[in-house]
Protein backbone atom coordinates (compact mmCIF):
# COMPACT_ATOMS: atom_id res chain seq x y z
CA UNK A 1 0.00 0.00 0.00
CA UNK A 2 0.94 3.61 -0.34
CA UNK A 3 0.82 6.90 1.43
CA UNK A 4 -2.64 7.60 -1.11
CA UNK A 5 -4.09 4.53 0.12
CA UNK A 6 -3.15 5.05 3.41
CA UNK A 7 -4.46 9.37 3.04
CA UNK A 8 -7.59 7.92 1.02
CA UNK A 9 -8.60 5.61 4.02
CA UNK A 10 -7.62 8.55 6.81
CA UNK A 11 -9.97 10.78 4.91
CA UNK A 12 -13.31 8.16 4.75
CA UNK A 13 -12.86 7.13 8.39
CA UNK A 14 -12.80 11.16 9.29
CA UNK A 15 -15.35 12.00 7.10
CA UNK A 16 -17.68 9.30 8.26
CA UNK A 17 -16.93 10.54 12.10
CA UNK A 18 -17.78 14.24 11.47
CA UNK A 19 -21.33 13.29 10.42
CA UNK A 20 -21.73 10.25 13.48
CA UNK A 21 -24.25 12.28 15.86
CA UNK A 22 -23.89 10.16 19.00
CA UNK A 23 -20.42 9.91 21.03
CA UNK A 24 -21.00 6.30 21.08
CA UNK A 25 -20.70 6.24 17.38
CA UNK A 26 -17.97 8.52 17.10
CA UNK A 27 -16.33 5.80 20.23
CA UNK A 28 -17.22 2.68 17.45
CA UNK A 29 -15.45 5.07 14.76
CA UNK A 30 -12.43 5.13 16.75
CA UNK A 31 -11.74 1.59 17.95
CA UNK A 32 -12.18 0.68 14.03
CA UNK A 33 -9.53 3.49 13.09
CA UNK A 34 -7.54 1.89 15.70
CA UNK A 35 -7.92 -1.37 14.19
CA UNK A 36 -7.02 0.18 10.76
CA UNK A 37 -4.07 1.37 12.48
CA UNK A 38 -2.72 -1.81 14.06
CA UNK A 39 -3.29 -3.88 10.49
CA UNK A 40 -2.01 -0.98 8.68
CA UNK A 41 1.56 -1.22 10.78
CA UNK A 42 2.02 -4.78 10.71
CA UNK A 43 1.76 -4.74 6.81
CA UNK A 44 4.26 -1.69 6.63
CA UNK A 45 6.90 -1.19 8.61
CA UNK A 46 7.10 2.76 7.87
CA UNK A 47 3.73 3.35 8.55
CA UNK A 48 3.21 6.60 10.77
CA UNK A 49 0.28 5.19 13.37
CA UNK A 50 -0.38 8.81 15.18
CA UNK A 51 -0.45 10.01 12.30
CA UNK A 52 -2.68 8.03 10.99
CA UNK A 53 -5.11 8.41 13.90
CA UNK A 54 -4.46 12.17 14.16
CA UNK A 55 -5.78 12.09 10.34
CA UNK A 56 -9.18 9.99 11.02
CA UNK A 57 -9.41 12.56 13.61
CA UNK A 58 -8.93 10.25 16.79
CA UNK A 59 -6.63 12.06 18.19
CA UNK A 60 -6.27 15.91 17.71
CA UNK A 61 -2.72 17.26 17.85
CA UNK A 62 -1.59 20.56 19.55
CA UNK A 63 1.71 22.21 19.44
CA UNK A 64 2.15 24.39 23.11
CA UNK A 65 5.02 26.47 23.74
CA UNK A 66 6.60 24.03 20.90
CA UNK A 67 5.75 20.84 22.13
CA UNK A 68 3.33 18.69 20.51
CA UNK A 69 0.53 17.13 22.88
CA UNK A 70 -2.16 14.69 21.71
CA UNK A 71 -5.51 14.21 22.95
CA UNK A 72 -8.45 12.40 21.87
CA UNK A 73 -10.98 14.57 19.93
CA UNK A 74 -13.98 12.61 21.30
């Protein structure tokens, strides 16, 4: 697979969350981006996993007095 596939499934998995209503949808949304994530690492070994989950929007990413901190965007 490829950074496009990788961007391309990122983008679906985000898009799909911004419309999910209920937190417990947006909860389901995340455990299957995680689950993305974890097959998605074992098949490449470069693949960027916060990354990844920072693009489905699992985790939302904030740079403070130059450090970046992650938290979960729930």
């Amino acid at each position: 697979m490829t950074r496009k596939d990788f961007e391309l499934i990122a983008g679906v998995l985000s898009n799909i969350r911004k419309v999910t209503g209920t937190k417990e949808g947006k909860e389901n949304l995340n455990y299957i981006a995680r689950d993305f994530a974890d097959a998605l690492e074992d098949a490449h070994p470069r693949f960027d996993k916060f990354r990844f989950l920072v693009a489905c929007g699992v985790w939302k990413e904030e740079i403070i007095d130059g450090v970046t901190h992650l938290s979960t965007d729930n």
